[in-house]
N, C-alpha and C. Protein backbone atom coordinates (compact mmCIF):
# COMPACT_ATOMS: atom_id res chain seq x y z
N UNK A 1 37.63 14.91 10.39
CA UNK A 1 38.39 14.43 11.53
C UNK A 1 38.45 12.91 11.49
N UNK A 2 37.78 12.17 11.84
CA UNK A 2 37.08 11.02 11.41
C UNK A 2 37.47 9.63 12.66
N UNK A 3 38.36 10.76 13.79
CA UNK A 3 38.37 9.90 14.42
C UNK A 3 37.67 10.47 15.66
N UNK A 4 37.33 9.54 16.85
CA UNK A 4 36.99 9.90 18.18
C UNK A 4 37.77 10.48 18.93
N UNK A 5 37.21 11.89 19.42
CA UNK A 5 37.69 12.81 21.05
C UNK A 5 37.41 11.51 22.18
N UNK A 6 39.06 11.86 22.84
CA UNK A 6 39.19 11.42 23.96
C UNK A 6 39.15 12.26 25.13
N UNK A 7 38.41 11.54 25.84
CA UNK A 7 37.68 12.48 27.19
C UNK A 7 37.67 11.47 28.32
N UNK A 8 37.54 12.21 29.49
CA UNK A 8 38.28 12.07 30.91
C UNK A 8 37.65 10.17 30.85
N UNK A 9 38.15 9.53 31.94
CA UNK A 9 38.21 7.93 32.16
C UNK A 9 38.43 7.44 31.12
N UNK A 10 39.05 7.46 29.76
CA UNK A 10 39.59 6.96 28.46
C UNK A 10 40.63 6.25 29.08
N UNK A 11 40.52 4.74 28.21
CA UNK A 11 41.49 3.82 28.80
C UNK A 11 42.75 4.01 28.18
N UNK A 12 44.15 4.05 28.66
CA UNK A 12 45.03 4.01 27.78
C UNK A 12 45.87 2.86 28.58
N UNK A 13 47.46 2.86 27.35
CA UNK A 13 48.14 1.47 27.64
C UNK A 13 49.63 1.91 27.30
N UNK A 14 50.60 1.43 27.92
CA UNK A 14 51.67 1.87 27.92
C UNK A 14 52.27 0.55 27.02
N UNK A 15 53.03 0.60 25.75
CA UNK A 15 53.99 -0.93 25.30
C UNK A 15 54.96 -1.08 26.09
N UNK A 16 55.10 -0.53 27.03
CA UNK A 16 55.96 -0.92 27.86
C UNK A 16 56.10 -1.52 29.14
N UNK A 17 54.37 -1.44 29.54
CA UNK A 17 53.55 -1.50 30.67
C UNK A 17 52.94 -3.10 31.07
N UNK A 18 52.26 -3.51 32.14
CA UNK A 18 51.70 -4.38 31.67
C UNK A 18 50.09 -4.32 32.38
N UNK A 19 49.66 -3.22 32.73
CA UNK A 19 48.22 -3.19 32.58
C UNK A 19 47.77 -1.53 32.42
N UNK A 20 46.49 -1.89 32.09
CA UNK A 20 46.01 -0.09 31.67
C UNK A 20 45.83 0.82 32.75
N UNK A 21 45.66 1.98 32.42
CA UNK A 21 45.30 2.89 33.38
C UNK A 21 43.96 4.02 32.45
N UNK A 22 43.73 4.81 33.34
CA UNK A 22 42.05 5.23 32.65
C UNK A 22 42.84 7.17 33.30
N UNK A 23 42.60 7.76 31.98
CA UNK A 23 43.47 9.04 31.75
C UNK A 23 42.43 10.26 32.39
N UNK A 24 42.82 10.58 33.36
CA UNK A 24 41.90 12.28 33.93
C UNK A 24 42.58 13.57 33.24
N UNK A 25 41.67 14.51 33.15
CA UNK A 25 41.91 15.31 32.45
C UNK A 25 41.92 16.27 33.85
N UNK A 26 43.37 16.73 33.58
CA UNK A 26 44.12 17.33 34.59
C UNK A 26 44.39 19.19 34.51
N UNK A 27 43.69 19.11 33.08
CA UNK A 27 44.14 20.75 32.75
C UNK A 27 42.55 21.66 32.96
N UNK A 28 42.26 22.59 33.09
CA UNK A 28 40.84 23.28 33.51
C UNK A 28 40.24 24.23 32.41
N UNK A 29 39.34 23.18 31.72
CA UNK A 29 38.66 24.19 30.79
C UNK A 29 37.56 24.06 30.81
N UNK A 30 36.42 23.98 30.09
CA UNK A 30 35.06 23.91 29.88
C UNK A 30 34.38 22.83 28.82
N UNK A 31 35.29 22.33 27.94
CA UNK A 31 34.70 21.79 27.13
C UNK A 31 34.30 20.19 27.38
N UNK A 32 33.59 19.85 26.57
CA UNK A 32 33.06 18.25 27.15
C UNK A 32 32.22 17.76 25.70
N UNK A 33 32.31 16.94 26.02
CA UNK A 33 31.98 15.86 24.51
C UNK A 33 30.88 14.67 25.11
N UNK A 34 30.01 14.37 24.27
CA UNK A 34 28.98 13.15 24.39
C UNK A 34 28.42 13.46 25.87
N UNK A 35 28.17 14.57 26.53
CA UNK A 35 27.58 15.03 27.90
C UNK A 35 26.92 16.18 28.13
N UNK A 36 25.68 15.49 28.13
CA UNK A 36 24.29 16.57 27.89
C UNK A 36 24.54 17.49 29.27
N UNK A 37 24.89 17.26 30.43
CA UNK A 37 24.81 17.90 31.60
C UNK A 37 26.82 18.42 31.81
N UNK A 38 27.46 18.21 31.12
CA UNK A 38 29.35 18.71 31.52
C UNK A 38 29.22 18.42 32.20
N UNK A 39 29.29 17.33 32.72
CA UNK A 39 30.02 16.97 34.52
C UNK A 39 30.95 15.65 34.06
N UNK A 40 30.73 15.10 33.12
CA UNK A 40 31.93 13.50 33.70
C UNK A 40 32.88 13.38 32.11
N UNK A 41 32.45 14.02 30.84
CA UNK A 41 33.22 12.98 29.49
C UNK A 41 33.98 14.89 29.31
N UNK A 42 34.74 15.08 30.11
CA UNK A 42 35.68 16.89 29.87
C UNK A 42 36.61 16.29 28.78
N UNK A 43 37.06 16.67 27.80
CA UNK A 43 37.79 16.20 26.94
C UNK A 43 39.12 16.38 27.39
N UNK A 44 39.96 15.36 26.76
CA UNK A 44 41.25 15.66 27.00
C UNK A 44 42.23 16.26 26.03
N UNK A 45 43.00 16.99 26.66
CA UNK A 45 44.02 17.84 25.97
C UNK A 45 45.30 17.62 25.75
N UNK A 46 46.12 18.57 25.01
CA UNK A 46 47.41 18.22 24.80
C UNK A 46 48.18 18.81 26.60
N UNK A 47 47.09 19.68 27.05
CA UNK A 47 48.06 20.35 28.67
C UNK A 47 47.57 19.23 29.20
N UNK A 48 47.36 18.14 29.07
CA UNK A 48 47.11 17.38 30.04
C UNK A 48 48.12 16.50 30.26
N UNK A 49 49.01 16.73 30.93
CA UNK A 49 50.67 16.06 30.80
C UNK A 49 50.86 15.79 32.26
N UNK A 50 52.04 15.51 32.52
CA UNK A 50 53.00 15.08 33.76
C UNK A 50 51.99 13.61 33.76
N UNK A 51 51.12 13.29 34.91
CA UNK A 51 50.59 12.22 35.41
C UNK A 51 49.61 11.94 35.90
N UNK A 52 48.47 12.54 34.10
CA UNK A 52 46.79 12.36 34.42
C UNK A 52 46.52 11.42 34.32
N UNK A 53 46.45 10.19 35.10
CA UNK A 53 46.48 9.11 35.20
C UNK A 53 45.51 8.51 36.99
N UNK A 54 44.67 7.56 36.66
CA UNK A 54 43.54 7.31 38.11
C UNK A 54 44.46 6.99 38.72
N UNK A 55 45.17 5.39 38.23
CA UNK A 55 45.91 5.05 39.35
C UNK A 55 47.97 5.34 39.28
N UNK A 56 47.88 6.23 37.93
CA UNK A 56 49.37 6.94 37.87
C UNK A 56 50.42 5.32 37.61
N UNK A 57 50.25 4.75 36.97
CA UNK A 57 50.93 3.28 37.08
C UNK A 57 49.90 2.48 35.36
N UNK A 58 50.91 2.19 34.81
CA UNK A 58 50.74 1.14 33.70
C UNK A 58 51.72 -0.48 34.40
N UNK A 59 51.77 -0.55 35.95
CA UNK A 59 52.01 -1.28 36.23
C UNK A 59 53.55 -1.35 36.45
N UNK A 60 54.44 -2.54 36.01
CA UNK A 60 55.63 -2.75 35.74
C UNK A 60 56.52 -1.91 34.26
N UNK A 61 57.13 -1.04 34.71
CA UNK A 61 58.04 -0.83 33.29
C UNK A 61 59.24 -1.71 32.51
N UNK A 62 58.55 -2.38 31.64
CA UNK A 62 59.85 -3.38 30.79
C UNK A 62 60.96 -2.77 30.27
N UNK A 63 61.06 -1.51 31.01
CA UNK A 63 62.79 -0.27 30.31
C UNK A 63 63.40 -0.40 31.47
N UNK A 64 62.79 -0.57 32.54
CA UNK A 64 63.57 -0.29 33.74
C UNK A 64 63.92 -1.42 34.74
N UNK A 65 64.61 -2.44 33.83
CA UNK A 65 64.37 -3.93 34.73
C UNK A 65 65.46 -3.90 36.11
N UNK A 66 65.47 -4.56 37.32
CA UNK A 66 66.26 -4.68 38.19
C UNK A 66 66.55 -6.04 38.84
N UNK A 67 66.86 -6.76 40.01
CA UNK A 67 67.74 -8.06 39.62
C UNK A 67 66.36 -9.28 40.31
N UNK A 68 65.49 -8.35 40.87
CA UNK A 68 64.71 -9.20 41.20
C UNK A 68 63.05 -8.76 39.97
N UNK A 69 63.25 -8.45 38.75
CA UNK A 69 62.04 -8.23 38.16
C UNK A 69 62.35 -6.67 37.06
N UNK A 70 61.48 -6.12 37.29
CA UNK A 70 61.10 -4.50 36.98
C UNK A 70 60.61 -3.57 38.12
N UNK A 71 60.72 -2.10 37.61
CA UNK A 71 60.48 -1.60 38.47
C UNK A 71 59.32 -1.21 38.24
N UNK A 72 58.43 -0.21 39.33
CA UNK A 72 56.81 0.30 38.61
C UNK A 72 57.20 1.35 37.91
N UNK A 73 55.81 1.11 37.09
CA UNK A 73 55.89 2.11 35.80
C UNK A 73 55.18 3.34 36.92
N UNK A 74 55.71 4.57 36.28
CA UNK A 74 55.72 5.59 36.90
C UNK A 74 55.18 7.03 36.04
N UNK A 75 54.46 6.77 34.80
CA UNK A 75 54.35 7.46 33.49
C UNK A 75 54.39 8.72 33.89
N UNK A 76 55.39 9.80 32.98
CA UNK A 76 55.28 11.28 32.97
C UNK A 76 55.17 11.83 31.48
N UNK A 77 53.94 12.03 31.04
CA UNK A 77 53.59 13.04 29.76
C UNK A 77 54.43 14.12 29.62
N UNK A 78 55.26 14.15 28.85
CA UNK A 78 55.90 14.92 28.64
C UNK A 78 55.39 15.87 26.85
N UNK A 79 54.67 15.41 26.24
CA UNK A 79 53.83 15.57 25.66
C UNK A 79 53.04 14.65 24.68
N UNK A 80 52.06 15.32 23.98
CA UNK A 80 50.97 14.69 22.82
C UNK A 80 51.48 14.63 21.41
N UNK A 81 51.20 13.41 20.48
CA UNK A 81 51.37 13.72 19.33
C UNK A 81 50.41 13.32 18.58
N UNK A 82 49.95 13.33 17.16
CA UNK A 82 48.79 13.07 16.49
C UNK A 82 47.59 13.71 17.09
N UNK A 83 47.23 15.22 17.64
CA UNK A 83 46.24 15.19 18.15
C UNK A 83 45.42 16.03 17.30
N UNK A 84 44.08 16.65 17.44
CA UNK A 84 43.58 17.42 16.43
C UNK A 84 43.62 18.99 16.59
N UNK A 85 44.74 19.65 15.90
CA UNK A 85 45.25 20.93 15.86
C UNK A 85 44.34 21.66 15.26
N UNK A 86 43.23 21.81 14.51
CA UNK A 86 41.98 22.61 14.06
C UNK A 86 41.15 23.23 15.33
N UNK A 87 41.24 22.68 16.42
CA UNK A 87 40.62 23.06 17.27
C UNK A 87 41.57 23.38 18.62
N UNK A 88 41.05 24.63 19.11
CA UNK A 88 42.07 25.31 20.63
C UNK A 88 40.64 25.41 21.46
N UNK A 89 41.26 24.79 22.50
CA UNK A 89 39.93 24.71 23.71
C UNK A 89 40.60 26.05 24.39
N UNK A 90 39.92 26.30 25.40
CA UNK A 90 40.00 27.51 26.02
C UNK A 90 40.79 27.25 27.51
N UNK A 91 41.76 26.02 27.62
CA UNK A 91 42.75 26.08 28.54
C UNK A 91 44.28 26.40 27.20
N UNK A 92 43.94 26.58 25.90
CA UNK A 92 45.13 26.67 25.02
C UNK A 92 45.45 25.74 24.76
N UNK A 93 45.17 24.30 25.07
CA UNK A 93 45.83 22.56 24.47
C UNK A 93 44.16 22.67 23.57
N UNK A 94 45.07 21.27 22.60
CA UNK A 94 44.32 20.83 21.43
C UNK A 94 43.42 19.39 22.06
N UNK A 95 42.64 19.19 21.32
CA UNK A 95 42.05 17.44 21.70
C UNK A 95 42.49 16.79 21.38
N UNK A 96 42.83 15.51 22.27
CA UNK A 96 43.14 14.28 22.36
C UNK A 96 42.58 13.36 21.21
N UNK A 97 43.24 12.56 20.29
CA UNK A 97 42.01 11.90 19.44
C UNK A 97 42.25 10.51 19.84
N UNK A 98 41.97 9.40 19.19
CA UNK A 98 41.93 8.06 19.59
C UNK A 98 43.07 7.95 19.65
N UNK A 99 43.76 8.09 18.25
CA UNK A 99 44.82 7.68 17.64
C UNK A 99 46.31 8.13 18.23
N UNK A 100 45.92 8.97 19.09
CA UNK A 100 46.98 10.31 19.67
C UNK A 100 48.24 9.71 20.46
N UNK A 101 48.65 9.71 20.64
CA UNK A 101 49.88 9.16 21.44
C UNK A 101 50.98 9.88 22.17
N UNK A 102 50.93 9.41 23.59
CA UNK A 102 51.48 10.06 24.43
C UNK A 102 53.38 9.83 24.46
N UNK A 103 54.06 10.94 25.09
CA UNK A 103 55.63 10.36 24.90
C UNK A 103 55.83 10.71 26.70
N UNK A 104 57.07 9.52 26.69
CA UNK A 104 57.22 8.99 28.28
C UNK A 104 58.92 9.43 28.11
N UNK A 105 59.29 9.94 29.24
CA UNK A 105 60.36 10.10 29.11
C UNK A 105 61.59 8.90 29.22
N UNK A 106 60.78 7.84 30.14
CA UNK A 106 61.61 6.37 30.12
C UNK A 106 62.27 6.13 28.51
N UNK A 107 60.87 5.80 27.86
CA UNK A 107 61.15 5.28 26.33
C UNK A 107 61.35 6.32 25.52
N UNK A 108 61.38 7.69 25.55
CA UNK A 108 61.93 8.35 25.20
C UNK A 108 61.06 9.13 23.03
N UNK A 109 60.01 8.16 23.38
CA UNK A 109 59.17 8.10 22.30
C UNK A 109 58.13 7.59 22.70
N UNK A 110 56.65 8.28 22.11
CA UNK A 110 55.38 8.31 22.01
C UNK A 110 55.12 6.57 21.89
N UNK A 111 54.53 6.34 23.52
CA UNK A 111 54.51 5.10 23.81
C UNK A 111 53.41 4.23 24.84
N UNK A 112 52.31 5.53 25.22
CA UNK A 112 51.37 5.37 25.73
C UNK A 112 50.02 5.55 24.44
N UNK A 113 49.23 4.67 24.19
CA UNK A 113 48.27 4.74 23.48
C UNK A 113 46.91 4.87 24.01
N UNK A 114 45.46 5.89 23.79
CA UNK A 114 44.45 5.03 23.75
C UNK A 114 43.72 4.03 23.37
N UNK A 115 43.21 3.13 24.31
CA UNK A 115 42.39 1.65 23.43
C UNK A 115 41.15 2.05 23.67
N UNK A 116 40.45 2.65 24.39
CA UNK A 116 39.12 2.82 24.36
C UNK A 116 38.69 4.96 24.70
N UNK A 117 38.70 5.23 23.84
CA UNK A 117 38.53 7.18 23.70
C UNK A 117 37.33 7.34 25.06
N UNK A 118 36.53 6.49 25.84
CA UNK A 118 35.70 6.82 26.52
C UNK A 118 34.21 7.36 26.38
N UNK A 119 34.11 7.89 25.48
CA UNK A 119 32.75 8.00 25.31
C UNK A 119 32.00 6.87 24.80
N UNK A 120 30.39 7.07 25.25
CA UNK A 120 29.22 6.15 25.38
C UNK A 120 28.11 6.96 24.91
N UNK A 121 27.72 6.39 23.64
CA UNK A 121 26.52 7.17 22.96
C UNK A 121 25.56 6.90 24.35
N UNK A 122 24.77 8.24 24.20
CA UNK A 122 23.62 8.20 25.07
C UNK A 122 21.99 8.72 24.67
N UNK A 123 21.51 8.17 24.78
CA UNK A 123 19.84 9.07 24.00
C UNK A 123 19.04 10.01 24.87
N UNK A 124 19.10 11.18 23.98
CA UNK A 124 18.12 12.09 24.32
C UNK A 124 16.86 12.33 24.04
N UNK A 125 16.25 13.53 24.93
CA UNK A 125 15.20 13.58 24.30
C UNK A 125 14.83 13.81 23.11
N UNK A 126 15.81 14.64 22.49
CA UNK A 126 15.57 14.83 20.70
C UNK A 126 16.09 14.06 20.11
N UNK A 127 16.64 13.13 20.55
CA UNK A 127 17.21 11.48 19.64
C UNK A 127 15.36 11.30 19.77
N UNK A 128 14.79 11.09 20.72
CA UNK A 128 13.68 10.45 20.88
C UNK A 128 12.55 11.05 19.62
N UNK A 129 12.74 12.53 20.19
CA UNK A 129 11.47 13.09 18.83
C UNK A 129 11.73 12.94 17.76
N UNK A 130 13.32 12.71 17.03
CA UNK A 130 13.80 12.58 16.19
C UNK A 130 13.74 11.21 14.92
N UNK A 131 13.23 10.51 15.86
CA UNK A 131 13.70 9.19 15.31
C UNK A 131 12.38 8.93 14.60
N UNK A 132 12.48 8.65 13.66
CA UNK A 132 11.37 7.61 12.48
C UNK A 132 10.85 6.44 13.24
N UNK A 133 9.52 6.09 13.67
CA UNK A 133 8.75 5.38 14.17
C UNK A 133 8.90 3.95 13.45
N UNK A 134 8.58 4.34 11.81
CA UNK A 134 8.75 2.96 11.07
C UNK A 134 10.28 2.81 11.19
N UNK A 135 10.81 3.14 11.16
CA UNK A 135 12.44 2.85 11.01
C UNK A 135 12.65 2.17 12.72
N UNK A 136 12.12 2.54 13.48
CA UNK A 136 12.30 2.08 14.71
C UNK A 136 11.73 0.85 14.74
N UNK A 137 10.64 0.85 14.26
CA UNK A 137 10.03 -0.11 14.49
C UNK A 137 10.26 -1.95 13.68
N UNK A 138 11.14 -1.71 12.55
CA UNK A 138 12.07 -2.58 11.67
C UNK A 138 13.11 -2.69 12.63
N UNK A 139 13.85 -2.30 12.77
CA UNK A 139 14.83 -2.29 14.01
C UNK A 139 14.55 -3.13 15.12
N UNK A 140 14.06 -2.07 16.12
CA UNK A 140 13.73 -3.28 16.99
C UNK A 140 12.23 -3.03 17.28
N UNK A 141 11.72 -4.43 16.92
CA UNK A 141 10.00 -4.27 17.13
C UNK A 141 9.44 -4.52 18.36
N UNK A 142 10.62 -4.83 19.32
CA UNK A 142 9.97 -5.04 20.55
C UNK A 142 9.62 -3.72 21.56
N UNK A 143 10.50 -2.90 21.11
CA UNK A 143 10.43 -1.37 21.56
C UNK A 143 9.84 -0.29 20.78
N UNK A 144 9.35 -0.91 19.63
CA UNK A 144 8.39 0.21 18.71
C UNK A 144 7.34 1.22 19.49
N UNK A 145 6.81 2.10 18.79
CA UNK A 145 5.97 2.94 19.72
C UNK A 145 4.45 1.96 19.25
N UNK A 146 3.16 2.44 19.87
CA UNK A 146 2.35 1.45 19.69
C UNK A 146 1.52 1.91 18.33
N UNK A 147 1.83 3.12 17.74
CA UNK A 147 1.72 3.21 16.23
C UNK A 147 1.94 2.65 15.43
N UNK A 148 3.21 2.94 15.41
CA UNK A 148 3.83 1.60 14.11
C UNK A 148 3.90 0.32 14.41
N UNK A 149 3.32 -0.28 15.72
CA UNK A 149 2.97 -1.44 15.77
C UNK A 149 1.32 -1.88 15.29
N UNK A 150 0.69 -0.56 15.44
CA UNK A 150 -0.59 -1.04 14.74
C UNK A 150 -0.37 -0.45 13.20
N UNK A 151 0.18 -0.03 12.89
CA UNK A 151 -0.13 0.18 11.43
C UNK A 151 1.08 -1.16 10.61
N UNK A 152 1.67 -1.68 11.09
CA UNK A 152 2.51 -2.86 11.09
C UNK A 152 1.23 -4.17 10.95
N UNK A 153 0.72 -4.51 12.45
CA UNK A 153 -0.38 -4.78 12.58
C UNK A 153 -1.48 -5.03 11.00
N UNK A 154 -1.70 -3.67 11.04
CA UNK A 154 -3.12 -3.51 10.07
C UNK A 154 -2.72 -3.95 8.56
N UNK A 155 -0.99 -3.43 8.25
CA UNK A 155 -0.59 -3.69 6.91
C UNK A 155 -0.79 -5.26 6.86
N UNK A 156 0.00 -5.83 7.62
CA UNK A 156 -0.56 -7.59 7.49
C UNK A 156 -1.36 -8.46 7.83
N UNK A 157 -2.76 -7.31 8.81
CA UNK A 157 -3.78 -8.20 7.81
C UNK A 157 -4.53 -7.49 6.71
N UNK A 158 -4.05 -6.59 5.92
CA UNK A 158 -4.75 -6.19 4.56
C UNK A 158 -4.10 -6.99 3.83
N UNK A 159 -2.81 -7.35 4.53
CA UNK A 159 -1.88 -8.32 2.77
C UNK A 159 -2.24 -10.40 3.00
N UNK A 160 -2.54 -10.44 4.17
CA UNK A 160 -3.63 -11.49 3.93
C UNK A 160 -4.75 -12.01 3.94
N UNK A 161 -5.70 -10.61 3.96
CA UNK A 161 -7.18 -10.89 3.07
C UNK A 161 -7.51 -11.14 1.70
């Protein structure tokens, strides 16, 4: 795949727009990405169309100018392209990927992008049991466990006796 699932508060941006809006996932399924508990990163889909959008506005539309400015952008998904077709979630739409791009019926072509897919690595408890002590502890030594700070410790003073 190789790119990032986009899931619910993912920032996107209209080229036609002039500020972002953060994309809700509007269609009802089950699946969820980077969320140990499913409650907030639900992935987004290709049914996630018309106007999953927080505040429904990329601002001003530069297609639709009038004599005092532009008018507001008003975005309607009419559908997804580039998204990842290997996988069918169980509302029947595919996932959203970074790269994916939405089409507006103003511009008439795939013209809403994501800039940020939304997810936030988070650590678990089996990140925790998981992790190599010495490797942690090269990393960052201020958060080492107090093992590999004494055997850290003990190695340098055996290497300057």
């Amino acid at each position: 795949m190789g790119k990032a699932l986009v899931c619910q508060k993912a920032e996107c941006e209209c080229e036609h727009g002039n500020m972002p809006d953060k994309i809700i996932s509007v269609s009802q399924h089950r699946q969820y990405v980077n969320d140990v508990e499913g409650e907030e990163k639900m992935i987004v889909s290709t049914m996630d169309i018309g106007q999953p959008f927080e505040k429904k506005t990329f601002g001003t539309c530069k297609l639709q100018p009038t004599p005092s400015g532009y008018k507001p952008c008003q975005p309607q998904i009419t559908k997804w392209e580039d998204f990842y077709d290997k996988i069918t979630l169980d509302n029947g739409g595919n996932p959203i990927l970074e790269n994916s791009k939405a089409v507006c019926p103003i511009a008439g072509v795939a013209c809403i992008s994501i800039t940020f897919h939304g997810q936030k690595g988070e650590m678990t408890e089996q990140h925790k049991e998981e992790a190599d002590p010495e490797v942690q502890s090269m990393l960052n030594p201020l958060a080492s466990s107090t093992d590999a700070q004494e055997t850290e410790v003990n190695h340098i003073l055996n290497t300057t006796e």
